[in-house]
N, C-alpha and C. Protein backbone atom coordinates (compact mmCIF):
# COMPACT_ATOMS: atom_id res chain seq x y z
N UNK A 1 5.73 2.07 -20.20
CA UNK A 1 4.74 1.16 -19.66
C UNK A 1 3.47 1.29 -20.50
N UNK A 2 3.43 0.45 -21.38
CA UNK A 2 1.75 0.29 -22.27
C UNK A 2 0.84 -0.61 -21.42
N UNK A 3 -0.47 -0.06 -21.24
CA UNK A 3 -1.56 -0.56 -21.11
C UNK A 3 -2.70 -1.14 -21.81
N UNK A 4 -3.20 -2.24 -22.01
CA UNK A 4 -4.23 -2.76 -23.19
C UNK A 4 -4.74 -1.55 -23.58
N UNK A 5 -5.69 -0.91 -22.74
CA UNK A 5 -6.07 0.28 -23.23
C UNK A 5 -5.81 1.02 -24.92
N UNK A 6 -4.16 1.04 -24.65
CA UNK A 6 -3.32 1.51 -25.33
C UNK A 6 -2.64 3.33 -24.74
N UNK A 7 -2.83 3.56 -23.47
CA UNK A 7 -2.30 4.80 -23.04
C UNK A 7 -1.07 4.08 -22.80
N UNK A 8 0.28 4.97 -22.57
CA UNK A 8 1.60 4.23 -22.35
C UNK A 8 2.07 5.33 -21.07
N UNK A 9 2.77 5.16 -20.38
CA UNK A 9 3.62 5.88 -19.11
C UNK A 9 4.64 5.74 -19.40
N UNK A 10 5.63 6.98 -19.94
CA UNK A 10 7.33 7.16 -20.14
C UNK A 10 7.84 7.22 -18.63
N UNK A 11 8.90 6.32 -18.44
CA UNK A 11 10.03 6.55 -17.09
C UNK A 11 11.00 7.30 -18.18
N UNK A 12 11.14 8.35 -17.81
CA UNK A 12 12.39 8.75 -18.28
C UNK A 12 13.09 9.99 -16.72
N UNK A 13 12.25 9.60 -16.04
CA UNK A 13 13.37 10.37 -14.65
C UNK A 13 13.44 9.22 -13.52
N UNK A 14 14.28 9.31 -12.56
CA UNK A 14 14.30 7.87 -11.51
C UNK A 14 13.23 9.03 -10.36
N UNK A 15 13.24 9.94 -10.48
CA UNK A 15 12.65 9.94 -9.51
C UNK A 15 11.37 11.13 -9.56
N UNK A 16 10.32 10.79 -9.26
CA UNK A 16 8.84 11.40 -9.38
C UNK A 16 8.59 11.75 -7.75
N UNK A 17 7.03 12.96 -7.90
CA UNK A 17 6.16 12.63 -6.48
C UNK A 17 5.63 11.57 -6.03
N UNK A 18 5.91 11.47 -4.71
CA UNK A 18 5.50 10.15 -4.03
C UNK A 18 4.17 10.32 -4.38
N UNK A 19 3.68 9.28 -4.32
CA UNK A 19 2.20 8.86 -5.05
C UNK A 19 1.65 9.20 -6.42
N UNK A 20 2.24 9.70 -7.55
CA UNK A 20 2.00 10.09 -8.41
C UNK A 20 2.00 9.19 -9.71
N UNK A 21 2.92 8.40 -9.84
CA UNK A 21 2.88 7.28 -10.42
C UNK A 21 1.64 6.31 -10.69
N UNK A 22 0.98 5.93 -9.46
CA UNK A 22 -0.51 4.76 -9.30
C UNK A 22 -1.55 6.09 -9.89
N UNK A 23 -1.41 6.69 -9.82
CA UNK A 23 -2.52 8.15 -10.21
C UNK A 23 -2.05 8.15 -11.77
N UNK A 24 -0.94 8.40 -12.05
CA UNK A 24 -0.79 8.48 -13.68
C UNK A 24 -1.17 7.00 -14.55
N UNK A 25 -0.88 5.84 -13.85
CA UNK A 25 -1.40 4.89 -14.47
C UNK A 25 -2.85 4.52 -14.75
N UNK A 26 -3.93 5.11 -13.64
CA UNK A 26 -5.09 5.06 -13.69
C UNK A 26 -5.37 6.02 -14.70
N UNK A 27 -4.51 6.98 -14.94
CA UNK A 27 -5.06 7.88 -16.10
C UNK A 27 -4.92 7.53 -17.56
N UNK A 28 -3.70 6.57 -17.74
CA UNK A 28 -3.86 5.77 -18.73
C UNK A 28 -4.82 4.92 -19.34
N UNK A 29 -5.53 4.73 -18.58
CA UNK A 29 -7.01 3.92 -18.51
C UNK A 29 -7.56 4.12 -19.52
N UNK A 30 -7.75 5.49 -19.64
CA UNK A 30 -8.83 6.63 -20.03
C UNK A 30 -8.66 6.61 -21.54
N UNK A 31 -9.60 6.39 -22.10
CA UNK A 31 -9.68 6.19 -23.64
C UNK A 31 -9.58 7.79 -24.16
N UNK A 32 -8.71 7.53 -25.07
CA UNK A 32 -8.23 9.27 -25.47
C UNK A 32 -6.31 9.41 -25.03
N UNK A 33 -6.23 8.87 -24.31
CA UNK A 33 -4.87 9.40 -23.77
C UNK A 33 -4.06 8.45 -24.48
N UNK A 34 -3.26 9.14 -24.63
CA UNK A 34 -2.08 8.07 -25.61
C UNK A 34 -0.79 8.12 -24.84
N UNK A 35 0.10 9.06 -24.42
CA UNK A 35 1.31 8.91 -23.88
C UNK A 35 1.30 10.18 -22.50
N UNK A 36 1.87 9.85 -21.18
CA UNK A 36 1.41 10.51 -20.35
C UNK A 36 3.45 10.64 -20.14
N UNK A 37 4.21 11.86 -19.69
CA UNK A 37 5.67 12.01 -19.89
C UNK A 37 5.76 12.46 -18.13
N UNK A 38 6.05 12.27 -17.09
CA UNK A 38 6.75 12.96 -16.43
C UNK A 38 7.79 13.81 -16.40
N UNK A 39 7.96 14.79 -16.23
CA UNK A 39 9.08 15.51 -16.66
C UNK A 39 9.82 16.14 -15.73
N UNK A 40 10.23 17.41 -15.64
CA UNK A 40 10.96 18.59 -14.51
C UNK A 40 10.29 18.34 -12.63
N UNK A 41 10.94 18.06 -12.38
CA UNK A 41 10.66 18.30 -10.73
C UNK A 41 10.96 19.37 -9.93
N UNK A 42 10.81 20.24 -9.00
CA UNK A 42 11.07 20.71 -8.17
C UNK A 42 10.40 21.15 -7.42
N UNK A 43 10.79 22.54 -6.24
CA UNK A 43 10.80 22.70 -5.06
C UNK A 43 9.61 23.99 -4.97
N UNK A 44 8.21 23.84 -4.50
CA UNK A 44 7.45 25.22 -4.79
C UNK A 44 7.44 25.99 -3.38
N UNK A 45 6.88 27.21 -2.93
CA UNK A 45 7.04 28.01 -1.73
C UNK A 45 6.16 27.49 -0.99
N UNK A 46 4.79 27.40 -1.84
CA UNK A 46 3.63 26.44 -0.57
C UNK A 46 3.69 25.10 -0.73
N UNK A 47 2.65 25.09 0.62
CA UNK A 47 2.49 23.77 0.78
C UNK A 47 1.56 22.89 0.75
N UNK A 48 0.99 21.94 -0.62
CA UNK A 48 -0.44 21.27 -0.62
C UNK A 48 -0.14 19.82 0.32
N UNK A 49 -1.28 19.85 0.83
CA UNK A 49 -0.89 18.56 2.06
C UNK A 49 -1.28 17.42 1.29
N UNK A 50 -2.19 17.05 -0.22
CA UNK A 50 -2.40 16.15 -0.64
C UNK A 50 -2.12 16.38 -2.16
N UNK A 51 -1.87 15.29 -2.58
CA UNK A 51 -1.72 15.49 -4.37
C UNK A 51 -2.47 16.01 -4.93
N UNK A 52 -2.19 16.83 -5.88
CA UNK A 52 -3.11 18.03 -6.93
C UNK A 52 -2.71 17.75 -8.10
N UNK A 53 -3.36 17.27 -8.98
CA UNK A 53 -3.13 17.88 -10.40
C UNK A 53 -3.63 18.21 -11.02
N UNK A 54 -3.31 19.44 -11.49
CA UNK A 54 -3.88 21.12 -12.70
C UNK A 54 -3.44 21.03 -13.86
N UNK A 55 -4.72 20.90 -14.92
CA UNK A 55 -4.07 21.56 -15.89
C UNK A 55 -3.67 23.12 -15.88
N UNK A 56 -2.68 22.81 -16.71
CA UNK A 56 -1.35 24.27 -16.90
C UNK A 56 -1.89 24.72 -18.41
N UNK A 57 -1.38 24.30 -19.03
CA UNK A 57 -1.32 24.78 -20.45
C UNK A 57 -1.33 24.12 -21.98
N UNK A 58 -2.16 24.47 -22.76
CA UNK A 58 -1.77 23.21 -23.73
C UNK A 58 -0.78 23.05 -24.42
N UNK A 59 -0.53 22.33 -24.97
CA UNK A 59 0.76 21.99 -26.08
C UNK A 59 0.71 21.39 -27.08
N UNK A 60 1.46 21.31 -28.25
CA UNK A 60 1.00 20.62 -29.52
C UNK A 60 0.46 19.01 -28.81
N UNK A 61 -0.66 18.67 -29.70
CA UNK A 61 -1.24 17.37 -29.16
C UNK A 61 -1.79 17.04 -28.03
N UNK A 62 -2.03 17.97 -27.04
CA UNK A 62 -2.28 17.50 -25.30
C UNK A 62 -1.72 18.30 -24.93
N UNK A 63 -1.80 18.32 -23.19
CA UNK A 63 -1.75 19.47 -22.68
C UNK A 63 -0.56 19.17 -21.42
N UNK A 64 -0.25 20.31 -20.58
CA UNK A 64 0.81 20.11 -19.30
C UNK A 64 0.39 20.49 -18.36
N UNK A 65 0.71 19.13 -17.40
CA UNK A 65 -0.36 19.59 -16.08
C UNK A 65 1.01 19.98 -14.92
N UNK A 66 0.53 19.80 -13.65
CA UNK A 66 1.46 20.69 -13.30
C UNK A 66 0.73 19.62 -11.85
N UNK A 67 1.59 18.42 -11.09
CA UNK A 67 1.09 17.89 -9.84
C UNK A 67 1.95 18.38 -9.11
N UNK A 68 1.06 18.57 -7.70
CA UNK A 68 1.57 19.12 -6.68
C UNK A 68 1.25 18.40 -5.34
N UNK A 69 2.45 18.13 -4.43
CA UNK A 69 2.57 17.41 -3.13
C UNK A 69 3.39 17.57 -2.04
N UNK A 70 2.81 18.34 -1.03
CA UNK A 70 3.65 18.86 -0.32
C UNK A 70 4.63 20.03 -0.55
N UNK A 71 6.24 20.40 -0.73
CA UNK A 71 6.52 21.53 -1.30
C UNK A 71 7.00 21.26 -2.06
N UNK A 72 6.82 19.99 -2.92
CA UNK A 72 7.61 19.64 -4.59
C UNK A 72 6.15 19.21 -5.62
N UNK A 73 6.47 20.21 -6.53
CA UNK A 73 5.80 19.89 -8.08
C UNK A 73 6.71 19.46 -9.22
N UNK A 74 5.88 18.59 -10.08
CA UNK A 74 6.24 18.07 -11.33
C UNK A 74 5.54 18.50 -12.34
N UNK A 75 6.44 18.39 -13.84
CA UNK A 75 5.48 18.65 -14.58
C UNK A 75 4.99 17.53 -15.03
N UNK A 76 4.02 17.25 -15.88
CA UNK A 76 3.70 16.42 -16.52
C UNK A 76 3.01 16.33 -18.01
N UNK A 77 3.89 15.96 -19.15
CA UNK A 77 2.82 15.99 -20.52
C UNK A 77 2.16 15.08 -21.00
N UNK A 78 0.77 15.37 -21.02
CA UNK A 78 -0.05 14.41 -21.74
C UNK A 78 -0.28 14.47 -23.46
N UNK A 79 -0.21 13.44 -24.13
CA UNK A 79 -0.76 13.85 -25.45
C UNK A 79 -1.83 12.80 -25.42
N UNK A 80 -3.15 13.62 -25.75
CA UNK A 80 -4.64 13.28 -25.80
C UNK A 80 -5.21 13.62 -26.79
N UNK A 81 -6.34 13.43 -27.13
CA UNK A 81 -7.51 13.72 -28.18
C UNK A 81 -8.17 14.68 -27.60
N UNK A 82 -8.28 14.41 -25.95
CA UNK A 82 -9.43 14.73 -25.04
C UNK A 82 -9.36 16.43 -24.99
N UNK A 83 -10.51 16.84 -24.75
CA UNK A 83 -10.46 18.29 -24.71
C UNK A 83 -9.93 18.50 -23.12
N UNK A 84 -10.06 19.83 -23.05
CA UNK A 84 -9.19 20.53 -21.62
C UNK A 84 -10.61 20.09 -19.96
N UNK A 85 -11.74 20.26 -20.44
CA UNK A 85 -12.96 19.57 -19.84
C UNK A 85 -12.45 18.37 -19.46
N UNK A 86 -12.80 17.32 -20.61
CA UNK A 86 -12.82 16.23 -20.34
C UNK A 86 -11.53 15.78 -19.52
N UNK A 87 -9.88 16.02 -19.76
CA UNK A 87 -9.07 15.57 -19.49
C UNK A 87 -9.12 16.09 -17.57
N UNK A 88 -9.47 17.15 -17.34
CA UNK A 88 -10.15 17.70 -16.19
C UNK A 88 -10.94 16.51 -15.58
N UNK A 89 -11.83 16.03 -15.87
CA UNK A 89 -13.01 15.30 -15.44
C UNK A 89 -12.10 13.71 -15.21
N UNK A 90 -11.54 13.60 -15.93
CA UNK A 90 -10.71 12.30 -16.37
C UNK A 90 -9.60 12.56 -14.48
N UNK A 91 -8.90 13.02 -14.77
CA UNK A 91 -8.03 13.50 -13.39
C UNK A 91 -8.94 13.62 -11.77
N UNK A 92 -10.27 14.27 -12.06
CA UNK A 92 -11.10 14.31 -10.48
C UNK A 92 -10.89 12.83 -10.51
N UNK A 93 -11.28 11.91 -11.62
CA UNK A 93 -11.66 10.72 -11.19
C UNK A 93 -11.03 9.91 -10.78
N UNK A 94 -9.41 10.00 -11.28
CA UNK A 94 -8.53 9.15 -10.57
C UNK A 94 -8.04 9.20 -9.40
N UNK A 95 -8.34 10.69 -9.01
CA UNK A 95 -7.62 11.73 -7.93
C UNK A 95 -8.68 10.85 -6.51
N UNK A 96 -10.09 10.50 -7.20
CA UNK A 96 -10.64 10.37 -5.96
C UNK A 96 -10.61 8.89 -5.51
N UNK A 97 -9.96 8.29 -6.12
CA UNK A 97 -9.54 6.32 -5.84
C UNK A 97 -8.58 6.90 -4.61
């Protein structure tokens, strides 16, 4: 999924966290971000009652965040320009639509 912008959203799993999708597209928005990957899903011990997403760790080109909803997390890779701050700041903002 490309956006004028030019950030793009890979489907490459059928199935993601509920609500996580309209949140990753708003992050496409964001000048700096180039390709946002959903990736690994599963099952964590606690339980966040609303969507979270943390950055985790970086990786060549951008970094891996790690959303969390209810007792299932995903990963997620971004490749950005944006520093670990900004891409931070970038996420409160979509998080709070």
């Amino acid at each position: 999924m490309k956006n004028s912008n030019g950030g793009r959203l890979v489907w490459n799993h059928s199935t993601h966290l509920p609500g996580l999708i309209p949140v990753l597209e708003r992050l496409t928005r964001y000048s700096g971000i180039q390709t946002i990957t959903p990736a690994v899903i599963g099952r964590a011990k606690s339980h966040r009652p609303k969507m979270e997403l943390k950055v985790s760790v970086p990786i060549r080109g951008g970094f891996k965040l790690i959303a969390r909803a209810g007792k299932t997390f995903q990963e997620v890779f971004i490749i950005t320009d944006l520093s670990k701050g900004e891409l931070e700041n970038a996420i409160a903002q979509v998080l709070k639509r």
